[in-house]
Protein backbone atom coordinates (compact mmCIF):
# COMPACT_ATOMS: atom_id res chain seq x y z
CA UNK A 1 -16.58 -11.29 -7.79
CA UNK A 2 -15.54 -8.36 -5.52
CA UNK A 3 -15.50 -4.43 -6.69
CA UNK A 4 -13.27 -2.81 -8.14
CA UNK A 5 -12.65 -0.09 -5.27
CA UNK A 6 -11.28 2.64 -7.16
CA UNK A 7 -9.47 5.56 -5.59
CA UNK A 8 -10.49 8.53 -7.59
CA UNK A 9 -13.28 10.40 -8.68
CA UNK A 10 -14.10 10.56 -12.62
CA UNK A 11 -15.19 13.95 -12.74
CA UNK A 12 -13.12 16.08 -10.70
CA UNK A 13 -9.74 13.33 -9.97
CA UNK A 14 -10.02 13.99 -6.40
CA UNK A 15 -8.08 11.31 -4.97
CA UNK A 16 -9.54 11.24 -1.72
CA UNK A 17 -10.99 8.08 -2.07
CA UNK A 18 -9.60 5.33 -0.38
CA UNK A 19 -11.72 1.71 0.03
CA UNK A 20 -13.72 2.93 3.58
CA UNK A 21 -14.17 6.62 2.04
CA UNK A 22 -17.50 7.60 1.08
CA UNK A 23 -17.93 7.06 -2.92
CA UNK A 24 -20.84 6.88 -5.26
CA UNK A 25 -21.12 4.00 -7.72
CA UNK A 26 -22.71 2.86 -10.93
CA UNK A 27 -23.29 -0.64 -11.64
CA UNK A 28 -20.53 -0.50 -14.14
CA UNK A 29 -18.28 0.56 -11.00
CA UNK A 30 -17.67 4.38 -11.97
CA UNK A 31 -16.46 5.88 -9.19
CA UNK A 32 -17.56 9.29 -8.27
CA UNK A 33 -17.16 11.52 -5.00
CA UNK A 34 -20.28 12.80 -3.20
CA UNK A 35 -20.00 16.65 -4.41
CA UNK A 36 -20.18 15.30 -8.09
CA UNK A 37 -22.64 12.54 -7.58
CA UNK A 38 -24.65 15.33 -5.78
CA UNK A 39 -23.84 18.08 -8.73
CA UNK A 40 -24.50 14.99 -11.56
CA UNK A 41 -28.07 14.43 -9.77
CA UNK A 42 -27.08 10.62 -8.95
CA UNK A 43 -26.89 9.61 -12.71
CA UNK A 44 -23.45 8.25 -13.90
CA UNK A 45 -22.52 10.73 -17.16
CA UNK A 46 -20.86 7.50 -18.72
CA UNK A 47 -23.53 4.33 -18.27
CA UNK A 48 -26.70 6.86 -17.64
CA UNK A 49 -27.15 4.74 -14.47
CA UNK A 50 -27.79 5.47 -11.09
CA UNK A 51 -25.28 6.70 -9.06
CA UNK A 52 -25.92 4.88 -5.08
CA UNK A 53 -23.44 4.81 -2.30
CA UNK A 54 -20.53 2.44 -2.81
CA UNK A 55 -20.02 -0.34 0.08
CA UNK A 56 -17.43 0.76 2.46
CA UNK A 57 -14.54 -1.85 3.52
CA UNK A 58 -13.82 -2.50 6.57
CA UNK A 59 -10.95 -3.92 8.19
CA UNK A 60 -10.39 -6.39 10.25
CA UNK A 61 -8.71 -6.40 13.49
CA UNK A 62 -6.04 -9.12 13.56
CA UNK A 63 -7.21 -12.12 15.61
């Protein structure tokens, strides 16, 4: 089962988020940017779990 990479931030709705952006996570896969994982003290406001950085994606290069 793969994550859900969302694209924007629950707090503030920054969409700045694409797949290889840097993100914080929750096991429940809340998304949050770095200022408000950083202003939330790394603890999801939804789940009360810790917030950790979320995997980036990388691409590929075409064979």
């Amino acid at each position: 089962m793969a994550l859900e990479m969302r694209g924007r931030c629950e707090r503030c709705e920054t969409t700045e988020l694409p797949p290889d952006a840097d993100a914080r996570i929750c096991a429940y896969e809340c998304t949050f940017c770095v200022a408000c994982s950083e202003a939330l003290h790394a603890i999801c406001p939804n789940c009360g779990g810790e917030l950790v950085p979320r995997p980036r994606l990388l691409r590929k290069d075409p064979a």
